[in-house]
Structure formats: structure tokens, C-alpha cells
PDB file of N, CA and C in Angstrom:
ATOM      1  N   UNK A   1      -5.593 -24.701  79.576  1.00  0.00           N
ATOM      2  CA  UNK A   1      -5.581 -24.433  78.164  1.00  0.00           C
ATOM      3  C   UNK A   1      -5.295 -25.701  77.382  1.00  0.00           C
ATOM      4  N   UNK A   2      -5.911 -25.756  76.322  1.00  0.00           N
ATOM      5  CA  UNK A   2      -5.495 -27.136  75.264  1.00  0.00           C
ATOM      6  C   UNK A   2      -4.424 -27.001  74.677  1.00  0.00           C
ATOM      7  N   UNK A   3      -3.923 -25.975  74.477  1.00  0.00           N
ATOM      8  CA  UNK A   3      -2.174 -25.892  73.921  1.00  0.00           C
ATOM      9  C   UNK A   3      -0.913 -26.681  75.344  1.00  0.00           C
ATOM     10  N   UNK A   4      -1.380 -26.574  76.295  1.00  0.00           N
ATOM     11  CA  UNK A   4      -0.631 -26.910  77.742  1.00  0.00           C
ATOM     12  C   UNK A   4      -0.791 -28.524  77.876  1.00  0.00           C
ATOM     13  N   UNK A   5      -2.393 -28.462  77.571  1.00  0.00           N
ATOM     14  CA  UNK A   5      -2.328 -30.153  77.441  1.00  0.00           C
ATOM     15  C   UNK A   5      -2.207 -30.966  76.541  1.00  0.00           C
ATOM     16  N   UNK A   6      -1.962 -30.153  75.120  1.00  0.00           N
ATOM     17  CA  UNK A   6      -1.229 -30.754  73.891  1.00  0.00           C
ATOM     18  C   UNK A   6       0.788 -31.091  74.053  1.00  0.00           C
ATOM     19  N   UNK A   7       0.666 -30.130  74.480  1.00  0.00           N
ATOM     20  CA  UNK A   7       2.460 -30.021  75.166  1.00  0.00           C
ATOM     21  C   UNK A   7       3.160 -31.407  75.702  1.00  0.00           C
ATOM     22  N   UNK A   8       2.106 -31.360  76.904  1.00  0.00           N
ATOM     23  CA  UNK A   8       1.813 -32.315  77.945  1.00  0.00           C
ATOM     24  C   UNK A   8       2.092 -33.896  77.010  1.00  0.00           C
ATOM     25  N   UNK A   9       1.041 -34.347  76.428  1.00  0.00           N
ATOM     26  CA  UNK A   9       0.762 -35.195  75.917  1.00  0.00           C
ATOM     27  C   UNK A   9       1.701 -35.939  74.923  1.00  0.00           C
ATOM     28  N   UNK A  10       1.841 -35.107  73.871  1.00  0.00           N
ATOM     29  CA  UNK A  10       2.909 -35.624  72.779  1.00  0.00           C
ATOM     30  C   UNK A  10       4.482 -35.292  73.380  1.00  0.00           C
ATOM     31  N   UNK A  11       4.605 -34.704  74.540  1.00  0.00           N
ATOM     32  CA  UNK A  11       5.656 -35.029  75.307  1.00  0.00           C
ATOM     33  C   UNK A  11       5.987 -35.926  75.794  1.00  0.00           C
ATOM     34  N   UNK A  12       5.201 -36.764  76.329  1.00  0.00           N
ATOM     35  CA  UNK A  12       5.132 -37.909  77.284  1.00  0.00           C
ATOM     36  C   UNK A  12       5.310 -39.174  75.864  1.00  0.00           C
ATOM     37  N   UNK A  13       4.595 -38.860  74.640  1.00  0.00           N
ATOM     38  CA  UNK A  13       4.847 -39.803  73.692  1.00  0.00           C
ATOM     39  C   UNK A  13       6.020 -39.977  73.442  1.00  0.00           C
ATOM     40  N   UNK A  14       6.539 -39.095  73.180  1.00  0.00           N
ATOM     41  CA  UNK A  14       8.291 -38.848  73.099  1.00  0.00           C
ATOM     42  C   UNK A  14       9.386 -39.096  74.414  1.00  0.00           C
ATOM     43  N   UNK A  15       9.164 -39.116  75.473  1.00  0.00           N
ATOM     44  CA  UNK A  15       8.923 -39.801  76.637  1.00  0.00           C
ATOM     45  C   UNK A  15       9.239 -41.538  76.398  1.00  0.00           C
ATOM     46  N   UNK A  16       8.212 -41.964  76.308  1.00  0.00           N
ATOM     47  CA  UNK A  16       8.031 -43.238  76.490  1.00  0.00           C
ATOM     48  C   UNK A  16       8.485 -43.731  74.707  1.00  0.00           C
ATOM     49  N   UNK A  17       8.365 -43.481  74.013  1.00  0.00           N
ATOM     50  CA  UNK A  17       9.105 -43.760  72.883  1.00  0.00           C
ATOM     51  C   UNK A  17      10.586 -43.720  73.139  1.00  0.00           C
ATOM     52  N   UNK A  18      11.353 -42.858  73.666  1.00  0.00           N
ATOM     53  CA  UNK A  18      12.718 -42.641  74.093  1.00  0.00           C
ATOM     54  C   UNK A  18      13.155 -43.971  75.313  1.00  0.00           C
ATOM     55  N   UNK A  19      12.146 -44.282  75.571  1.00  0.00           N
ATOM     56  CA  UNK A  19      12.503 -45.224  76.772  1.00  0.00           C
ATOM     57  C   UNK A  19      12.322 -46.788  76.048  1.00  0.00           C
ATOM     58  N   UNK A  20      11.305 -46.845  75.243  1.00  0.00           N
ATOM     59  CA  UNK A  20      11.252 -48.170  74.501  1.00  0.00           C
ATOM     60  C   UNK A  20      12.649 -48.556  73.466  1.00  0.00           C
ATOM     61  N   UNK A  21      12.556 -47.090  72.825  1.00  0.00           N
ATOM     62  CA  UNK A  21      14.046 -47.222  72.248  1.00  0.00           C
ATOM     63  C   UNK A  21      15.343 -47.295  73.084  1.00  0.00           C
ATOM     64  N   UNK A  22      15.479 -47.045  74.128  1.00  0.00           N
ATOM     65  CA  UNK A  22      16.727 -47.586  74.560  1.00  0.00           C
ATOM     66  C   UNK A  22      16.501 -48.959  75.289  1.00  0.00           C
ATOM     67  N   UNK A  23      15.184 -49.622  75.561  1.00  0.00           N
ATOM     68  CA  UNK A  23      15.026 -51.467  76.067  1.00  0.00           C
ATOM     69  C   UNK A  23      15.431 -51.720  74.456  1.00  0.00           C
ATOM     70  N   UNK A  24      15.044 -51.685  73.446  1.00  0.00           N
ATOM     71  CA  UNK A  24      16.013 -52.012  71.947  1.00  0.00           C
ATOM     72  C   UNK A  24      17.276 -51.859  72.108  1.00  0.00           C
ATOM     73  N   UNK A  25      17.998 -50.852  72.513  1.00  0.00           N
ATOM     74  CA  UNK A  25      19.185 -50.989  71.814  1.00  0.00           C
ATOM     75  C   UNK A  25      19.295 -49.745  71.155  1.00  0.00           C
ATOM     76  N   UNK A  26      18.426 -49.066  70.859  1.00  0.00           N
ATOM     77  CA  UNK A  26      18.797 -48.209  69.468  1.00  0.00           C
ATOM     78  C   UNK A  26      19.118 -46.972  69.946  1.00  0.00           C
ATOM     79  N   UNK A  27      20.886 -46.999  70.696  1.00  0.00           N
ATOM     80  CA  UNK A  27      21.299 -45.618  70.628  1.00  0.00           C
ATOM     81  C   UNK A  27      21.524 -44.466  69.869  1.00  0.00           C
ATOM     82  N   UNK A  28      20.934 -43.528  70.472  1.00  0.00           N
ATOM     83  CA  UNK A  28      21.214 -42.720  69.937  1.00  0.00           C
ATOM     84  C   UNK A  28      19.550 -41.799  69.713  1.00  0.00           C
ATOM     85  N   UNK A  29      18.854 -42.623  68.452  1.00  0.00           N
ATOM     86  CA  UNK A  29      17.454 -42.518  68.091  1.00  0.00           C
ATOM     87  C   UNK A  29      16.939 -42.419  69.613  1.00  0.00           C
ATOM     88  N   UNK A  30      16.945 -42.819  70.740  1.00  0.00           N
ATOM     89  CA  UNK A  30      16.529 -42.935  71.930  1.00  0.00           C
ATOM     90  C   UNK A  30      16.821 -41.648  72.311  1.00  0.00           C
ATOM     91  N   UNK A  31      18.132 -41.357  72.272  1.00  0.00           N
ATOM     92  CA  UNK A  31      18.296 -39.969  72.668  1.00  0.00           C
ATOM     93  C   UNK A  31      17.768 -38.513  72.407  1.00  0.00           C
ATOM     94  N   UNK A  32      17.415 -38.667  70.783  1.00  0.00           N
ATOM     95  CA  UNK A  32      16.699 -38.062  70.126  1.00  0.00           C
ATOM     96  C   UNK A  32      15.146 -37.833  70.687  1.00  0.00           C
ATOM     97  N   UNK A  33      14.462 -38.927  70.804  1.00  0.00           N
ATOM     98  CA  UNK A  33      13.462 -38.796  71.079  1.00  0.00           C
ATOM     99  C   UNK A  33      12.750 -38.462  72.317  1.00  0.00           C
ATOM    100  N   UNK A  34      14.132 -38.690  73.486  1.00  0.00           N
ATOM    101  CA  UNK A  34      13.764 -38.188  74.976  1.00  0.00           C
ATOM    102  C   UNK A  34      14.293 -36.294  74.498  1.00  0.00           C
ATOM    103  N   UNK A  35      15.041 -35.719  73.533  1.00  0.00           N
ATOM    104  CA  UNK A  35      15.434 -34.647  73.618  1.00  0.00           C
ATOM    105  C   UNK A  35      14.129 -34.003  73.082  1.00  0.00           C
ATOM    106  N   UNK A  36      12.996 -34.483  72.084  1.00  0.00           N
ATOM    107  CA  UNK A  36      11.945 -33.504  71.739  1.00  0.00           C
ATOM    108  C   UNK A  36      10.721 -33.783  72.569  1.00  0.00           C
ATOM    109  N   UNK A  37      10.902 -34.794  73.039  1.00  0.00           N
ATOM    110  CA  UNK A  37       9.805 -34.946  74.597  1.00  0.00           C
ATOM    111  C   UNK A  37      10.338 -34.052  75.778  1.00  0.00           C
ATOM    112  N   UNK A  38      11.893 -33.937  75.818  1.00  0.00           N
ATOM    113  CA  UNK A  38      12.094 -32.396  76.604  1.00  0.00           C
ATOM    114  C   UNK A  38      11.784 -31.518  76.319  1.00  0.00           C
ATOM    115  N   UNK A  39      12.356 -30.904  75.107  1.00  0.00           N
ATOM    116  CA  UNK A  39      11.682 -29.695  75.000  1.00  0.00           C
ATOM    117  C   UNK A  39      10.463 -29.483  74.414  1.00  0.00           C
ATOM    118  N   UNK A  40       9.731 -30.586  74.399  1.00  0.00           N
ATOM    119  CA  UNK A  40       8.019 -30.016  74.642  1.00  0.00           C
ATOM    120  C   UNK A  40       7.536 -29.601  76.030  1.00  0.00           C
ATOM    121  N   UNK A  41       8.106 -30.390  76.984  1.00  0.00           N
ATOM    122  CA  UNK A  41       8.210 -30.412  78.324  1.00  0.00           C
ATOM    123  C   UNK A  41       8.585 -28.845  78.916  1.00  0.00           C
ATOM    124  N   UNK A  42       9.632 -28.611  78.108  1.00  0.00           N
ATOM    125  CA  UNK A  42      10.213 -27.078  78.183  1.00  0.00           C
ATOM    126  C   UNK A  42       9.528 -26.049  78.014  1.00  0.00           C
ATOM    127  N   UNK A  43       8.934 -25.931  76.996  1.00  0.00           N
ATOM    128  CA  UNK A  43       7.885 -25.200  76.276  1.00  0.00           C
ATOM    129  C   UNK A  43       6.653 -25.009  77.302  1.00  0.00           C
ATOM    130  N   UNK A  44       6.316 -26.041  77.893  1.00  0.00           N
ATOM    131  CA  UNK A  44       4.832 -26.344  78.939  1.00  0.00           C
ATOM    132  C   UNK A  44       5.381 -25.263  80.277  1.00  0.00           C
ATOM    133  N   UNK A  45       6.644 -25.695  80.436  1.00  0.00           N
ATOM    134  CA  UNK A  45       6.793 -25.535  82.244  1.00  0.00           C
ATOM    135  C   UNK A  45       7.076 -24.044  81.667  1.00  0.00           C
ATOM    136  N   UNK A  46       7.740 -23.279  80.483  1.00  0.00           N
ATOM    137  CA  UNK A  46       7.798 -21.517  80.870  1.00  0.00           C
ATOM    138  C   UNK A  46       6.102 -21.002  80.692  1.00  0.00           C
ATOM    139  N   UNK A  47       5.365 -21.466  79.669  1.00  0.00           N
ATOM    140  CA  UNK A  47       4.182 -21.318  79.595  1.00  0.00           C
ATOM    141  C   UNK A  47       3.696 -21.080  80.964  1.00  0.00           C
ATOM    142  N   UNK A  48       3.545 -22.205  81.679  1.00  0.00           N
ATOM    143  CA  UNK A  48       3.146 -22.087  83.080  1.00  0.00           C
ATOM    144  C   UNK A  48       4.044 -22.153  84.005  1.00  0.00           C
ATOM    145  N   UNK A  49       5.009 -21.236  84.036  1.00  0.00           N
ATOM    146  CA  UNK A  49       5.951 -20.478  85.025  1.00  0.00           C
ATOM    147  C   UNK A  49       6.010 -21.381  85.913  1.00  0.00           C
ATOM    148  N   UNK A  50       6.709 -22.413  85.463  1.00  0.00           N
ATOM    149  CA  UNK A  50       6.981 -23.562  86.250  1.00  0.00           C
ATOM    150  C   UNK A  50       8.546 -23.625  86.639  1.00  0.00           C
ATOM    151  N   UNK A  51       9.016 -22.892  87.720  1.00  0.00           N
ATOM    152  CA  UNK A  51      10.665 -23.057  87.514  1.00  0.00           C
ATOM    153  C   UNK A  51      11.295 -24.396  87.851  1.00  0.00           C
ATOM    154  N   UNK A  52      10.505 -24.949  89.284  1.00  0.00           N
ATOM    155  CA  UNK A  52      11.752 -26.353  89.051  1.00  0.00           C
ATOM    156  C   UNK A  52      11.605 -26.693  87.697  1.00  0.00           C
ATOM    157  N   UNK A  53      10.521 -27.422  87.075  1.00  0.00           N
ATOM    158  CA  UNK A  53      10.313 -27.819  85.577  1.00  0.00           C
ATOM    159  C   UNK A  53      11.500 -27.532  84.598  1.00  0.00           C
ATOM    160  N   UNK A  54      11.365 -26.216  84.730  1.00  0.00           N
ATOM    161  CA  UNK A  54      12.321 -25.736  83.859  1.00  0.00           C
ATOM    162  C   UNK A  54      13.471 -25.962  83.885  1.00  0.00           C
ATOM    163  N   UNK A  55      13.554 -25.908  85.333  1.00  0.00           N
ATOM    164  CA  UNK A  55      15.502 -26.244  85.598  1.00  0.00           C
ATOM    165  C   UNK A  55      16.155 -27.817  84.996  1.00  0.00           C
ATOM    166  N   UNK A  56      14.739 -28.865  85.725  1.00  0.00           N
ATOM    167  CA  UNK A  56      14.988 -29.939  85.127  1.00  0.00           C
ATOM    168  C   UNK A  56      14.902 -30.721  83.644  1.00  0.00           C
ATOM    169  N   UNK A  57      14.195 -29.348  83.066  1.00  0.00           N
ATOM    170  CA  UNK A  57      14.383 -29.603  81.084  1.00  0.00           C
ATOM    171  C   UNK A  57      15.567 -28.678  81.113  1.00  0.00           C
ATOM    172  N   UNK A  58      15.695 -27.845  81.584  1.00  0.00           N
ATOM    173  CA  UNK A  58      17.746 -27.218  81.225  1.00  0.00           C
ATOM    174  C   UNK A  58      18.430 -28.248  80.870  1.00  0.00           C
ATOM    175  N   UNK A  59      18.754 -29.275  82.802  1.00  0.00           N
ATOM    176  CA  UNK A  59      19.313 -30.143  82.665  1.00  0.00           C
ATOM    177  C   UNK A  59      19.297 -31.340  81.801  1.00  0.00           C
ATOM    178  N   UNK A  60      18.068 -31.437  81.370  1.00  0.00           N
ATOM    179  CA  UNK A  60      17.897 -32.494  80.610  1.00  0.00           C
ATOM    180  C   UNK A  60      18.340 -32.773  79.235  1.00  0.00           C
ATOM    181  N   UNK A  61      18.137 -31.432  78.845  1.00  0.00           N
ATOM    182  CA  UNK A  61      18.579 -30.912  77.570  1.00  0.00           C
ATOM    183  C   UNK A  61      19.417 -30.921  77.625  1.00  0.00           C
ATOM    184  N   UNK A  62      20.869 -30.525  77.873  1.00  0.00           N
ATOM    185  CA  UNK A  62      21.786 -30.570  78.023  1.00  0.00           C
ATOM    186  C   UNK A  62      22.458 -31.750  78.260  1.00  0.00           C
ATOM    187  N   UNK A  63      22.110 -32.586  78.651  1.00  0.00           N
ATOM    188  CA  UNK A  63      22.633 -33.957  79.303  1.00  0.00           C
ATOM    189  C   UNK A  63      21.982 -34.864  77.447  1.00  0.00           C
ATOM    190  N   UNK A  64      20.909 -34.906  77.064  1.00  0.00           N
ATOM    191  CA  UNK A  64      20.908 -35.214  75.847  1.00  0.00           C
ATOM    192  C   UNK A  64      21.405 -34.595  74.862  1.00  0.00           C
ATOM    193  N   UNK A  65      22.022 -33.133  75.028  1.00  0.00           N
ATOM    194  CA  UNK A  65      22.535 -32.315  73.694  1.00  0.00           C
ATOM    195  C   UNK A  65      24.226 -33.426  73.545  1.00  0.00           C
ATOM    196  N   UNK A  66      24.747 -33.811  74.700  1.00  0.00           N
ATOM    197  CA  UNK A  66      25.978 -34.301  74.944  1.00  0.00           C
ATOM    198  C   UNK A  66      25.890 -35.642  74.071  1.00  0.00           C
ATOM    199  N   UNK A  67      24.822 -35.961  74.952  1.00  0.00           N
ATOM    200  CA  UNK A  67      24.617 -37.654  74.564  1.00  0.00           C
ATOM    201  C   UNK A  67      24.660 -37.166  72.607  1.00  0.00           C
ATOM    202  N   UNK A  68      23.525 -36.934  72.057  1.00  0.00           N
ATOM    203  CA  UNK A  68      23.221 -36.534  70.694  1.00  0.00           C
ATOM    204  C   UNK A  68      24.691 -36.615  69.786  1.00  0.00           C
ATOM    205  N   UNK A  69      25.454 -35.791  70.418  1.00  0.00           N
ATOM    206  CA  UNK A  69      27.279 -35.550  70.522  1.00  0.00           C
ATOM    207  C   UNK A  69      27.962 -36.687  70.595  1.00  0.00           C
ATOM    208  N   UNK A  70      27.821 -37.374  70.833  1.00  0.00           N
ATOM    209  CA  UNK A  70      28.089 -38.528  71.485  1.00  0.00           C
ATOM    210  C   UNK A  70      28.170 -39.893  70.564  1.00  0.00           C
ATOM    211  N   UNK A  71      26.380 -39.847  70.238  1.00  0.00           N
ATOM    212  CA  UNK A  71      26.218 -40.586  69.823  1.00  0.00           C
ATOM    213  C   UNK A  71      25.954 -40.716  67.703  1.00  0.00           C
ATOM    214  N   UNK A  72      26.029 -39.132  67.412  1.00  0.00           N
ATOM    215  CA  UNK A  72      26.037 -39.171  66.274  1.00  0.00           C
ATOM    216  C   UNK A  72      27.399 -37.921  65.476  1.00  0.00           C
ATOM    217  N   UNK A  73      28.092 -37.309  67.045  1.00  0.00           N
ATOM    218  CA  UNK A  73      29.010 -36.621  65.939  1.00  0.00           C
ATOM    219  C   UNK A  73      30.762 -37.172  66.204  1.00  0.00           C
TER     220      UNK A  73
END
């Protein structure tokens, strides 16, 4: 489906944007941006009943909800 590989895609942007921003420096914004490349990621793997997937955007999410915490409250 093109909604799965839209998911896919601007996930991975957010992805690799999250990763350029932390070779900068710019905590925090980094964190942000690996957290909506997760849960696009999230969104893909229940779509397609993907459970490890899922487990590892749980974790992920969570591990950036902290950071987010962390880094802006």
C-alpha cells in the first residue's frame, strides 16, 4: 500500500535528520526528531502487524519521551 510506504519514508527522514542533529550538537531538537520518525515507524509496524517492530517503537518511544524530559522540561 502507498500509505505503508509513505510511513516508511518520511520516517526514515526523521530518522536521519535526528541523527544529523545530534553530529551538531543540537540536543534535544535531535530528540524530537528521532521521536516523530518513531512514531511514524509505529504507525507502519501495527498497520502491518509487525510485533517485534512494535516492541522496538514502544521502546523507543519511551526512551525519547525521557530524553524530551530531559532535555526540555
Amino acid at each position: 500500500m502507498l500509505i505503508n510506504s509513505v510511513l516508511q519514508w518520511i520516517g526514515a527522514v526523521f530518522i536521519i535528520a535526528g541523527h544529523i542533529l545530534n553530529a551538531m550538537g543540537a540536543d534535544g531538537y535531535n530528540i524530537a526528531a528521532f521521536t516523530v520518525g518513531t512514531m511514524l515507524f509505529m504507525v507502519w509496524a501495527v498497520r502491518v502487524a509487525n510485533t517485534p517492530q512494535t516492541i522496538v517503537n514502544i521502546v523507543a518511544i519511551t526512551t525519547c519521551t525521557i530524553g524530551l524530559y530531559r532535555a526540555f522540561g
